[in-house]
C-alpha atoms as a PDB file:
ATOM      1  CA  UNK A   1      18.585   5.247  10.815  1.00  0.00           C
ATOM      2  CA  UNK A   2      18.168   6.874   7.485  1.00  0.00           C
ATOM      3  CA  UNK A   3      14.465   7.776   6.452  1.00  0.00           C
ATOM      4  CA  UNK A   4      12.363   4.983   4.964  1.00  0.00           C
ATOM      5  CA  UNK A   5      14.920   1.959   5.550  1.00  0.00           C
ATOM      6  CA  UNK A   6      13.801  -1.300   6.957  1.00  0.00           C
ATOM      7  CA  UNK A   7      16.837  -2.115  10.131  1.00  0.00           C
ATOM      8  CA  UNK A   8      18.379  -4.954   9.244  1.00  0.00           C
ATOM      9  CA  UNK A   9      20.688  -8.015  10.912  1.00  0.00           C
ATOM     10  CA  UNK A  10      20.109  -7.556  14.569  1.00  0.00           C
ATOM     11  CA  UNK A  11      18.152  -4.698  14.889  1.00  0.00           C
ATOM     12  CA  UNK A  12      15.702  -6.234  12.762  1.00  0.00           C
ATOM     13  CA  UNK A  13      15.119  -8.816  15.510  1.00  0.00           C
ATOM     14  CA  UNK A  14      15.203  -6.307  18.641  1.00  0.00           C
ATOM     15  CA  UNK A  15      12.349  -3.942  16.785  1.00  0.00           C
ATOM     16  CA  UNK A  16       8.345  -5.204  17.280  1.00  0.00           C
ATOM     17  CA  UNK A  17       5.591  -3.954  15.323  1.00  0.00           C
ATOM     18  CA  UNK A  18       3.609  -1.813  17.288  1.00  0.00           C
ATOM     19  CA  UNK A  19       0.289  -3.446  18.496  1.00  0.00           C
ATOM     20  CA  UNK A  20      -2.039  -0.387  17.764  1.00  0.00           C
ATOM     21  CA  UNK A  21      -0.972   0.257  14.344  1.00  0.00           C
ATOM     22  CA  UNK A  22      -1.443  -3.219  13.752  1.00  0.00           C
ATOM     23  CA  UNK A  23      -5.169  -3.148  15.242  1.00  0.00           C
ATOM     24  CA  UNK A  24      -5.461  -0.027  12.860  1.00  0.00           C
ATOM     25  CA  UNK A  25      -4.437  -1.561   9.523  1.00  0.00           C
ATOM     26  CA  UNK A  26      -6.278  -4.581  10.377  1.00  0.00           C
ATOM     27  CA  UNK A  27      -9.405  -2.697  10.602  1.00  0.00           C
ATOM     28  CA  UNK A  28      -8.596  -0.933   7.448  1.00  0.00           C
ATOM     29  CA  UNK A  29      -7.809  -4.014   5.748  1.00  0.00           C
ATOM     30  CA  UNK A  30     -10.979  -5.696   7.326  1.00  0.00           C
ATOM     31  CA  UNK A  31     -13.067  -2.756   5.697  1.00  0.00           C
ATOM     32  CA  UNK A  32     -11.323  -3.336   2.213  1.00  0.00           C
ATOM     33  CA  UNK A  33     -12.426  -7.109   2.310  1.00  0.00           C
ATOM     34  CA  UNK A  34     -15.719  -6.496   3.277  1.00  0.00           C
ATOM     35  CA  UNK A  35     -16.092  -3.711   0.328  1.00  0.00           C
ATOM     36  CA  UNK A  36     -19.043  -2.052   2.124  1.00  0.00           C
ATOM     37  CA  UNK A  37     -19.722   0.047   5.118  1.00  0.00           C
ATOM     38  CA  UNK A  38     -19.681  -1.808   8.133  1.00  0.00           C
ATOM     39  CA  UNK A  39     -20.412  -1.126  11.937  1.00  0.00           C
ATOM     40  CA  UNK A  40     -18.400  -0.971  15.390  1.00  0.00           C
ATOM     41  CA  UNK A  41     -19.929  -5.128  16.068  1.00  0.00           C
ATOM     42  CA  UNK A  42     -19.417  -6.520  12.911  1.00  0.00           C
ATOM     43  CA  UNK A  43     -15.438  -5.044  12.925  1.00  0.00           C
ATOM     44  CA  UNK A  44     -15.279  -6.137  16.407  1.00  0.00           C
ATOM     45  CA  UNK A  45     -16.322  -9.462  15.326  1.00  0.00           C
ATOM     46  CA  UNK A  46     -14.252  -9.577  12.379  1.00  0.00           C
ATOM     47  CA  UNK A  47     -11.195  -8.865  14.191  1.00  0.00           C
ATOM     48  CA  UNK A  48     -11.643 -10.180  17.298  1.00  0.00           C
ATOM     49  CA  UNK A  49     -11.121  -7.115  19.281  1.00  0.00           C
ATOM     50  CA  UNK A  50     -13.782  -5.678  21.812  1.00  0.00           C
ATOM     51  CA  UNK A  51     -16.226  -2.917  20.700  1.00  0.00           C
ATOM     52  CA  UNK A  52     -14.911  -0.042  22.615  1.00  0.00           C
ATOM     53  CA  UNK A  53     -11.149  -0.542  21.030  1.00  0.00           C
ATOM     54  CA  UNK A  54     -12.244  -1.044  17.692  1.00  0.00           C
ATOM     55  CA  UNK A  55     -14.437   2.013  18.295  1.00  0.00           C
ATOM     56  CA  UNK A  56     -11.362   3.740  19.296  1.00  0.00           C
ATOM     57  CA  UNK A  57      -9.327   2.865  16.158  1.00  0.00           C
ATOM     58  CA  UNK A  58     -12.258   3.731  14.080  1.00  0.00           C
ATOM     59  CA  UNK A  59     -12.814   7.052  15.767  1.00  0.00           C
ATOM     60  CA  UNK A  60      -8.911   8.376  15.177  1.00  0.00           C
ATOM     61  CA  UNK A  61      -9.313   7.282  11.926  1.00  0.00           C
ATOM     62  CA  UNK A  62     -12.320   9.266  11.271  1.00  0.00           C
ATOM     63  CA  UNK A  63     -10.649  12.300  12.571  1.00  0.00           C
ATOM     64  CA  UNK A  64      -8.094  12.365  10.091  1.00  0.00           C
ATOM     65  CA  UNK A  65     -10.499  11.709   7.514  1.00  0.00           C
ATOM     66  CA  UNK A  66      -9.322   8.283   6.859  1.00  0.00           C
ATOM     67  CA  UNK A  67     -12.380   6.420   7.764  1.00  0.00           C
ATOM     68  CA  UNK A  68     -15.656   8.905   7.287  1.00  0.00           C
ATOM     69  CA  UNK A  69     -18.922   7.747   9.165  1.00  0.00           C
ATOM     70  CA  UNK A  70     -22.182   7.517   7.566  1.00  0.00           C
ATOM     71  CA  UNK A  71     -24.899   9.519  10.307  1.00  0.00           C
ATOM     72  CA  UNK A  72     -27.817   7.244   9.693  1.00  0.00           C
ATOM     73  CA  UNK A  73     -26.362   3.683   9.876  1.00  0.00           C
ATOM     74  CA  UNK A  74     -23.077   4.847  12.144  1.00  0.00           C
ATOM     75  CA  UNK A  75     -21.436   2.395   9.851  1.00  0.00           C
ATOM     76  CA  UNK A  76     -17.700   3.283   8.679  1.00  0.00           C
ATOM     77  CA  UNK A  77     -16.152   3.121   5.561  1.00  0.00           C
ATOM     78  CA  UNK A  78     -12.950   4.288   3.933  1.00  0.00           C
ATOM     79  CA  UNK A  79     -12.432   8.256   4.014  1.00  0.00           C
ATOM     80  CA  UNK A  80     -11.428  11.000   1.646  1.00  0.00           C
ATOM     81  CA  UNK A  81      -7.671  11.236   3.268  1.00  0.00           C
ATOM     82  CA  UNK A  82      -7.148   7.445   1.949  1.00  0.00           C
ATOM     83  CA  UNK A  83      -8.641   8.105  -1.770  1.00  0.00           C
ATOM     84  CA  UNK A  84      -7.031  11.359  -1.884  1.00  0.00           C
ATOM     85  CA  UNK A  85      -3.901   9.072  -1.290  1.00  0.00           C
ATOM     86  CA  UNK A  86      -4.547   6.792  -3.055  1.00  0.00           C
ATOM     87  CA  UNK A  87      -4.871   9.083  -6.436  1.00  0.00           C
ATOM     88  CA  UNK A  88      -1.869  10.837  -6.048  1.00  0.00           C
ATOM     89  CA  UNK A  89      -0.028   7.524  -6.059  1.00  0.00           C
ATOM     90  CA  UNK A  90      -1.543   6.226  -9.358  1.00  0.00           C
ATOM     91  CA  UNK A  91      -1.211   9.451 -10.948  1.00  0.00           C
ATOM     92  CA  UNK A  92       2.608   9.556 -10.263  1.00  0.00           C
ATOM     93  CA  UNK A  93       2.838   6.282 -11.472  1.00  0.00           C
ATOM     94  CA  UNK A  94       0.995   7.412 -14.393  1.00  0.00           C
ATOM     95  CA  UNK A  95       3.392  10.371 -14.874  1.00  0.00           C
ATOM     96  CA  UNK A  96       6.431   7.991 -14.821  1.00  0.00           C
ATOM     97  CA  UNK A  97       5.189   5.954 -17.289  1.00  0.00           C
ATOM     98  CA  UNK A  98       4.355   8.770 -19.533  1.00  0.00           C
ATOM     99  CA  UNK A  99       6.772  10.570 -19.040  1.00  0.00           C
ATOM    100  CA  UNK A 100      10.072   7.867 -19.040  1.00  0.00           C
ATOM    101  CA  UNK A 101      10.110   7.323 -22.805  1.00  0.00           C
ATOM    102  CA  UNK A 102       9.950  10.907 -23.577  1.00  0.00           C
ATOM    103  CA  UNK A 103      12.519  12.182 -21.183  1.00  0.00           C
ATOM    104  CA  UNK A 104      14.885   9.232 -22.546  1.00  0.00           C
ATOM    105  CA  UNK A 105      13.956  10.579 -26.314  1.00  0.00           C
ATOM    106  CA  UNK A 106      14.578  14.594 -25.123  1.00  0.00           C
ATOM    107  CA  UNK A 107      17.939  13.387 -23.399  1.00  0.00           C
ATOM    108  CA  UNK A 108      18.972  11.564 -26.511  1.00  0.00           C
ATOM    109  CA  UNK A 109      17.696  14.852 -28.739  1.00  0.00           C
ATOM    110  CA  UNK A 110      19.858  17.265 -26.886  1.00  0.00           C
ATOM    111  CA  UNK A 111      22.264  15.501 -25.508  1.00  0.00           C
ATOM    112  CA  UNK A 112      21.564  17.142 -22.230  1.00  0.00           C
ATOM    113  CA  UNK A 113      20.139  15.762 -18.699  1.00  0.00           C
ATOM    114  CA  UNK A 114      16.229  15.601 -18.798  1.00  0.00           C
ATOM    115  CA  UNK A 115      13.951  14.986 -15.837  1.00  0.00           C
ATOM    116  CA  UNK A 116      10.263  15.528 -14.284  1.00  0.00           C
ATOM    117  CA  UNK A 117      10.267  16.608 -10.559  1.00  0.00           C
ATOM    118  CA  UNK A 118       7.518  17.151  -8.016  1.00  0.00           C
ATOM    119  CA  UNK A 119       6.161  19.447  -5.224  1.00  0.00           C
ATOM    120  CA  UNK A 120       7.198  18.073  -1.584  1.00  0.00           C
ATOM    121  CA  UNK A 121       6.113  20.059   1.144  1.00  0.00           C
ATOM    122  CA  UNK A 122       8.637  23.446   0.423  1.00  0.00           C
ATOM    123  CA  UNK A 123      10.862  21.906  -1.508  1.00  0.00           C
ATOM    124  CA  UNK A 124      10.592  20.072  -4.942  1.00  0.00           C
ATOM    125  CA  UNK A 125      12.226  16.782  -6.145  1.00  0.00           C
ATOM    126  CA  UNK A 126      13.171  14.931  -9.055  1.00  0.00           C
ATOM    127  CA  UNK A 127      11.245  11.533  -9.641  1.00  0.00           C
ATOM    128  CA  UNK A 128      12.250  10.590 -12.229  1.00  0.00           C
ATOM    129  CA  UNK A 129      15.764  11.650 -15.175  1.00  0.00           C
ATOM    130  CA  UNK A 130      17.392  10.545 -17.829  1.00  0.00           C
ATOM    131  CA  UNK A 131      21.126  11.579 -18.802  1.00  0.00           C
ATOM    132  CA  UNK A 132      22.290  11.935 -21.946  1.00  0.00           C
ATOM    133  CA  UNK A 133      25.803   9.702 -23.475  1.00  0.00           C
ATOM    134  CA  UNK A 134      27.831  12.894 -22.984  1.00  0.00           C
ATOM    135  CA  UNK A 135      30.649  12.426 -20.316  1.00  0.00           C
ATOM    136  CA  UNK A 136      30.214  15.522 -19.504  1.00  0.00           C
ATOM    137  CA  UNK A 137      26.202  16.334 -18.101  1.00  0.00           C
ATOM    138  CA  UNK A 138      24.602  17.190 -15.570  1.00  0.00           C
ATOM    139  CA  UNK A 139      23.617  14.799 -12.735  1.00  0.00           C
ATOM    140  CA  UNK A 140      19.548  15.601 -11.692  1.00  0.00           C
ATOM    141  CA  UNK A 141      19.626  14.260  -8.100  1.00  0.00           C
ATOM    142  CA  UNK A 142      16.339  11.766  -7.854  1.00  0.00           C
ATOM    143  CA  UNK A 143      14.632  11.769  -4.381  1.00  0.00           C
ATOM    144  CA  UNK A 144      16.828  14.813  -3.396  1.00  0.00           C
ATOM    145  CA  UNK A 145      14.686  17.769  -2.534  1.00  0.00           C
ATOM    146  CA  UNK A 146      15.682  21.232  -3.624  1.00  0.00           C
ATOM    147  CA  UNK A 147      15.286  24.780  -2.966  1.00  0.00           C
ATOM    148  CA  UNK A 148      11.810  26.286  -4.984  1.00  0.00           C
ATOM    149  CA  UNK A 149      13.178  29.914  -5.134  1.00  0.00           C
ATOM    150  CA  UNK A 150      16.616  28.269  -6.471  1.00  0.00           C
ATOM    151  CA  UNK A 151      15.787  25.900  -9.180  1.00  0.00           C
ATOM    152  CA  UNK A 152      13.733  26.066 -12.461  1.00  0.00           C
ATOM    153  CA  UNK A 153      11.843  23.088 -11.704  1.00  0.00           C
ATOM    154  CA  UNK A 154      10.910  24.877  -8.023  1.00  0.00           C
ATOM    155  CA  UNK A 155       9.796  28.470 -10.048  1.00  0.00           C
ATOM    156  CA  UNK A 156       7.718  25.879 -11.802  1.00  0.00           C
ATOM    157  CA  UNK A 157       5.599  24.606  -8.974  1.00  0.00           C
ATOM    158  CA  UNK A 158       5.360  27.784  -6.938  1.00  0.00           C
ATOM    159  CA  UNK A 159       4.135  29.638  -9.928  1.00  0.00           C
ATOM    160  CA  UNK A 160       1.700  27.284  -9.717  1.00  0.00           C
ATOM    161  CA  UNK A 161       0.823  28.292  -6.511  1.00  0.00           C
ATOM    162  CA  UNK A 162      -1.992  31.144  -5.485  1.00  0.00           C
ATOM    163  CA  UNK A 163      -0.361  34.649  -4.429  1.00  0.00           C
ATOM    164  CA  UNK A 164      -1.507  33.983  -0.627  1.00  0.00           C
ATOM    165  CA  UNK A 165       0.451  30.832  -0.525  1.00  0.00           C
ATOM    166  CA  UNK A 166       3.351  32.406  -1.802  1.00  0.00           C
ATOM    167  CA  UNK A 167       3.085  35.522   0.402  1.00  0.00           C
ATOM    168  CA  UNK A 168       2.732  32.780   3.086  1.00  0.00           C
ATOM    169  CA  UNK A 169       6.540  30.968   1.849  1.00  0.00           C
ATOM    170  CA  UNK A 170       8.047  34.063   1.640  1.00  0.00           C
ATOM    171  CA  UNK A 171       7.157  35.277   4.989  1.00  0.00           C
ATOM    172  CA  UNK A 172       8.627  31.569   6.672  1.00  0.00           C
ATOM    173  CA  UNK A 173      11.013  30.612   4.375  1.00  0.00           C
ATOM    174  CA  UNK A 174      14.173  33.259   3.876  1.00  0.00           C
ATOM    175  CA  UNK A 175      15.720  33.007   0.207  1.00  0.00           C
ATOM    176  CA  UNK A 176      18.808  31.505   0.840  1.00  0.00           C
ATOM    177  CA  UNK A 177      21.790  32.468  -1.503  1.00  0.00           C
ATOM    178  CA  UNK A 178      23.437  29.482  -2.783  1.00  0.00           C
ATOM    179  CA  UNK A 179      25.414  31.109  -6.148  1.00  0.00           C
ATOM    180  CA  UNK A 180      26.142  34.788  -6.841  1.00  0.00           C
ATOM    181  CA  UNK A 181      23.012  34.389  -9.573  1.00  0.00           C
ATOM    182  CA  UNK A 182      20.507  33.145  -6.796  1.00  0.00           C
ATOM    183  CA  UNK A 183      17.488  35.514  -6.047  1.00  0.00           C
ATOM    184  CA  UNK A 184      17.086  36.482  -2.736  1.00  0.00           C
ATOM    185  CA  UNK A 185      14.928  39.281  -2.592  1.00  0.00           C
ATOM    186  CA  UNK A 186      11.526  38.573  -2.603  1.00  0.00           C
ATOM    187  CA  UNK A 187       9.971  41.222  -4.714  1.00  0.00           C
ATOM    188  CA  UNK A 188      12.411  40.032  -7.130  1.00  0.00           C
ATOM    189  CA  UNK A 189      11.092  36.470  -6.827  1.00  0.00           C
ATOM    190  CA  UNK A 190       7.054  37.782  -7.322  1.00  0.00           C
ATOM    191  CA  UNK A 191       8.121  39.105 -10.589  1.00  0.00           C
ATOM    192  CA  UNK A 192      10.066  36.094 -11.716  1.00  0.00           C
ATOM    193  CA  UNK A 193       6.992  34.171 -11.079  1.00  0.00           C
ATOM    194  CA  UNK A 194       4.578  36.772 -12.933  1.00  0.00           C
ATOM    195  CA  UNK A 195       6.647  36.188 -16.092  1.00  0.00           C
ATOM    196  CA  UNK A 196       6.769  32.379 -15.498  1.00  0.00           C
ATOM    197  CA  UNK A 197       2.960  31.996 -15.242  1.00  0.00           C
ATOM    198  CA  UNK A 198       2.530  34.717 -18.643  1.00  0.00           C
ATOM    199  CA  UNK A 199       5.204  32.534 -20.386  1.00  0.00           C
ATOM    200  CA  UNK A 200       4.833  29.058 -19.005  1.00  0.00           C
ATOM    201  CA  UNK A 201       8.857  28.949 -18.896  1.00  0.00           C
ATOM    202  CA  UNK A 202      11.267  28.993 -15.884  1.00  0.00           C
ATOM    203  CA  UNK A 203      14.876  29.457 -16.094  1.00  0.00           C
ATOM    204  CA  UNK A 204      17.657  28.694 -13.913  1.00  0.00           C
ATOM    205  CA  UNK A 205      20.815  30.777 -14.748  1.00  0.00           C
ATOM    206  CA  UNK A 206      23.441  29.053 -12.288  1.00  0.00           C
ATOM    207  CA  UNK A 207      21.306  29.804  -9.191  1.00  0.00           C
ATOM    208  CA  UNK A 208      21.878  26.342  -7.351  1.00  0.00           C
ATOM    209  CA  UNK A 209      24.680  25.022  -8.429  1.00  0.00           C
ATOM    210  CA  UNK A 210      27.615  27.147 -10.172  1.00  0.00           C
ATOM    211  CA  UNK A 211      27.650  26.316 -13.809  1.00  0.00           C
ATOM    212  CA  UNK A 212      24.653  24.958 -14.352  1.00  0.00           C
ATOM    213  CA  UNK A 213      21.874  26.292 -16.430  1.00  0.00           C
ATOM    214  CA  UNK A 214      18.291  24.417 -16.056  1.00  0.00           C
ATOM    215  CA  UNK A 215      14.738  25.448 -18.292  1.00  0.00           C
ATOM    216  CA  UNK A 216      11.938  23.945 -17.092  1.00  0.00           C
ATOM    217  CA  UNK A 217       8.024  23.963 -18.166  1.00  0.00           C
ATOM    218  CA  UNK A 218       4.393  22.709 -16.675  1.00  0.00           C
ATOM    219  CA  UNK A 219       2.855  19.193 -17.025  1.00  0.00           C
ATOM    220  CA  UNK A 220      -0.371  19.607 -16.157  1.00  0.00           C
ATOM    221  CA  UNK A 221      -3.421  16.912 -15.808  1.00  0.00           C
ATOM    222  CA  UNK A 222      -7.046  16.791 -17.369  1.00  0.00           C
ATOM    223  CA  UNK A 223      -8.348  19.332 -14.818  1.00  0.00           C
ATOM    224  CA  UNK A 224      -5.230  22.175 -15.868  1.00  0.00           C
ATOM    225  CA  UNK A 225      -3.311  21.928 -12.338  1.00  0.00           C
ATOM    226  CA  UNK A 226      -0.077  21.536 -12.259  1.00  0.00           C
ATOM    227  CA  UNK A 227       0.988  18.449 -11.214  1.00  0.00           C
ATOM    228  CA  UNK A 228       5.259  18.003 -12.095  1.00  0.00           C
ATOM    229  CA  UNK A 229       7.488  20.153 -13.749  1.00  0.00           C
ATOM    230  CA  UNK A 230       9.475  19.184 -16.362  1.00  0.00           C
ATOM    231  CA  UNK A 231      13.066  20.260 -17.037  1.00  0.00           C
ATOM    232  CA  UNK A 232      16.222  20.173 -19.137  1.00  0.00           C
ATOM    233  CA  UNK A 233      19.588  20.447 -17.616  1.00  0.00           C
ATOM    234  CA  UNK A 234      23.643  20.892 -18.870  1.00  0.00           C
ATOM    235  CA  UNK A 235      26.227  23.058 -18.430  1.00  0.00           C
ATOM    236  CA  UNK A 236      25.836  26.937 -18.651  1.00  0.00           C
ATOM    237  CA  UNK A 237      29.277  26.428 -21.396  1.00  0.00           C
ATOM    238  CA  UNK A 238      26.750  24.426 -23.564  1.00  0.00           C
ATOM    239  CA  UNK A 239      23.453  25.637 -22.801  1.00  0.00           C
ATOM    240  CA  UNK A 240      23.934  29.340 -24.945  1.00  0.00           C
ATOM    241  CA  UNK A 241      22.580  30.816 -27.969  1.00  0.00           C
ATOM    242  CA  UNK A 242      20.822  28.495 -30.185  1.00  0.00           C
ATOM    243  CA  UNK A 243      21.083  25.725 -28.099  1.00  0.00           C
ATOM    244  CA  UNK A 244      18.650  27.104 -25.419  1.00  0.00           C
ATOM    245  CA  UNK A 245      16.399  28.143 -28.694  1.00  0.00           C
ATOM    246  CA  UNK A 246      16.336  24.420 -29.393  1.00  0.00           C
ATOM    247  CA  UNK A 247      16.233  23.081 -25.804  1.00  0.00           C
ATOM    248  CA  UNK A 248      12.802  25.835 -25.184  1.00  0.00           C
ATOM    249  CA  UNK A 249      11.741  24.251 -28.382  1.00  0.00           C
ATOM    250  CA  UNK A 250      12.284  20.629 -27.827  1.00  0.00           C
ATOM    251  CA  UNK A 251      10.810  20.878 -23.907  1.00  0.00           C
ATOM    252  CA  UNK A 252       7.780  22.543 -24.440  1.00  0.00           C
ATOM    253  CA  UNK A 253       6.471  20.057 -26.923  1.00  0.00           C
ATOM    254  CA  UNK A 254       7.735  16.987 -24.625  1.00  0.00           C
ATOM    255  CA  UNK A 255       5.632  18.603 -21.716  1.00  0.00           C
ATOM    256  CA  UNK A 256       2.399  19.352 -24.022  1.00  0.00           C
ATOM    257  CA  UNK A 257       2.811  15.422 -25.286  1.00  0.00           C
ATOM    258  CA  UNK A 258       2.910  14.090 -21.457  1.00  0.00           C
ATOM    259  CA  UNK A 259       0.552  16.034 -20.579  1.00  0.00           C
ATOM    260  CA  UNK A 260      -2.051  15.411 -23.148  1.00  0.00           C
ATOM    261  CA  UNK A 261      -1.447  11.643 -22.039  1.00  0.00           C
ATOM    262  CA  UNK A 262      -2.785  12.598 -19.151  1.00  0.00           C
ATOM    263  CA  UNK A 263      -6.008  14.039 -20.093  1.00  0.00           C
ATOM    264  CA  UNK A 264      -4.990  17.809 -20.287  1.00  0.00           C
ATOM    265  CA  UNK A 265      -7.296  19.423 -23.231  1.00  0.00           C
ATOM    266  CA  UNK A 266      -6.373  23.055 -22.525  1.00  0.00           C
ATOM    267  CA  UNK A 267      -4.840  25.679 -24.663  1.00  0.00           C
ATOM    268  CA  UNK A 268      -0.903  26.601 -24.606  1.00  0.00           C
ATOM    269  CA  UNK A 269       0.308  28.203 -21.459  1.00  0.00           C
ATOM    270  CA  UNK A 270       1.809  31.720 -21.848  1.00  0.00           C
ATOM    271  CA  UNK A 271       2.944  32.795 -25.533  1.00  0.00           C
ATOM    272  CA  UNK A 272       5.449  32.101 -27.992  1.00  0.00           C
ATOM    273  CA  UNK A 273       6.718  35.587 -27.941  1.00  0.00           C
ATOM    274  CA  UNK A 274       6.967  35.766 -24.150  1.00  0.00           C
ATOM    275  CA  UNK A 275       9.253  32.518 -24.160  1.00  0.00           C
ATOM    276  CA  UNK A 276      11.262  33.946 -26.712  1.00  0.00           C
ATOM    277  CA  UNK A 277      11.723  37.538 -23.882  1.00  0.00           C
ATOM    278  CA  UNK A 278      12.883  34.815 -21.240  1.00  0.00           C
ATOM    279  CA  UNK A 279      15.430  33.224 -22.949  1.00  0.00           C
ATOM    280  CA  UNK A 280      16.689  36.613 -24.878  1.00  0.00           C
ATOM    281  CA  UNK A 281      16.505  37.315 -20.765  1.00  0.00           C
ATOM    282  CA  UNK A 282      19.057  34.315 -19.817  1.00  0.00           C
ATOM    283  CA  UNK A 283      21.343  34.303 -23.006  1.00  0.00           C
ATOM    284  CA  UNK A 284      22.319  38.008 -21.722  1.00  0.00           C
ATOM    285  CA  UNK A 285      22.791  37.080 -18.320  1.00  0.00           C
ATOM    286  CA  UNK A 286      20.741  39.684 -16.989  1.00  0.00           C
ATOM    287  CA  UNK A 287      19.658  37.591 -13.919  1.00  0.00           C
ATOM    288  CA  UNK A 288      17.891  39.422 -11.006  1.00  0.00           C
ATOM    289  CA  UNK A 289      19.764  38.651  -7.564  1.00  0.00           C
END
């Protein structure tokens, strides 16, 4: 069954909710009504459950750091793991929202495919693109993850990253070749991410797919980290010459507005000169493989 679909007809009726995880999100729920901390009896109580299972629940929980356990009362309440979680989901949401109208505008500008994608594990994906009215564009794949070494949007979030945790994906993840133009050497790769982070621009010269050139730049949040990577795509028969000049252009200043929406004060990443090396770089196909 395909990842995150509910079965449906028969199936539906032949699958049972599992018992424990409904003790667990009972509890959790239980805690969230009672908007306090609150101890092993008064769950038990609450829930109708005997101490030593809700003790159970509550002490699995804890380990993961979704319930944390104050020393003094032994009372529970919700953990770090479930805020943590909890942010990340309301600041994607916020990034949608931000970011939808001005993707839809830079799609409409250049009359190229537009998009904002995310980190996932070791691979990034788009959440969210807008095409432009041409029939011919280029289709940004939402929800599909994608090779970091191979994609603009990918350079994006792992020059992002610290130089242990890249040295860390480089020594797990090989650089698979997917185009003639993809880089697979890794010393290559550390000094296409050195001129990303000077530059704050990431290109993607047909790496991926065949025909297809991508730029992408930062959004960043009120505390400077990265958090998305935003991106415009078309074909490499269109995207030459001036039209990268304006694309570089148009980009960057979509990325500083979305990201000033979302609380980031800082200073312009990289220079104007060194985005201007990158894509004299691209336009004469001088691509490191």
């Amino acid at each position: 069954m395909p990842r995150g679909r509910l079965p449906r007809g028969k199936k539906a009726q032949t699958v049972r909710p599992i018992r424990s995880v409904l003790r667990t999100l009972e509890l959790l729920k239980a805690l969230g009504e009672v908007g306090a901390p609150a101890g092993i009896s008064e769950l038990a109580r609450m829930l109708g459950l005997s101490p030593s299972t809700v003790y159970r629940i509550a002490y699995t929980l804890q380990s993961e750091g979704f319930l944390s356990q104050d020393r003094q009362s032994g009372k529970y309440a919700i953990g770090p793991t479930f805020v943590l979680i909890a942010d990340r989901w309301s600041g994607r949401r916020l990034l949608e929202a931000k970011a939808r109208p001005v993707l839809r505008r830079l799609a409409d500008e250049l009359n190229e495919s537009a998009g904002i994608a995310v980190g996932r594990d070791d691979s990034v994906v788009f959440t969210l693109a807008e095409e432009p009215r041409n029939f011919l564009r280029v289709h940004l794949r939402v929800g599909t993850p994608l090779p970091l070494h191979a994609t603009a949007v990918g350079k994006i979030i792992l020059a992002s990253w610290s130089d242990a945790e890249i040295d860390a994906f480089l020594q797990t993840h090989p650089l698979e070749r997917y185009t003639e133009h993809t880089v697979t050497s890794p010393e290559r790769l550390r000094a296409e991410l050195a001129r990303i982070r000077a530059t704050g621009l990431a290109v993607n010269d047909e790496e991926f797919v065949p025909g297809v050139r991508c730029l992408a730049v930062p959004i960043r949040d009120s505390s400077g980290h990265v958090v998305a990577a935003m991106a415009v795509a078309g074909p490499a028969s269109r995207m030459t010459g001036e039209k990268l000049t304006r694309c570089q252009a148009a980009l960057v200043q979509a990325a500083r507005e979305v990201s000033a929406e979302l609380g980031y004060r800082g200073g312009d990443e990289g220079t104007a000169a060194g985005q201007e090396d990158v894509l004299a770089w691209l336009t004469a196909g001088e691509t490191d493989t």
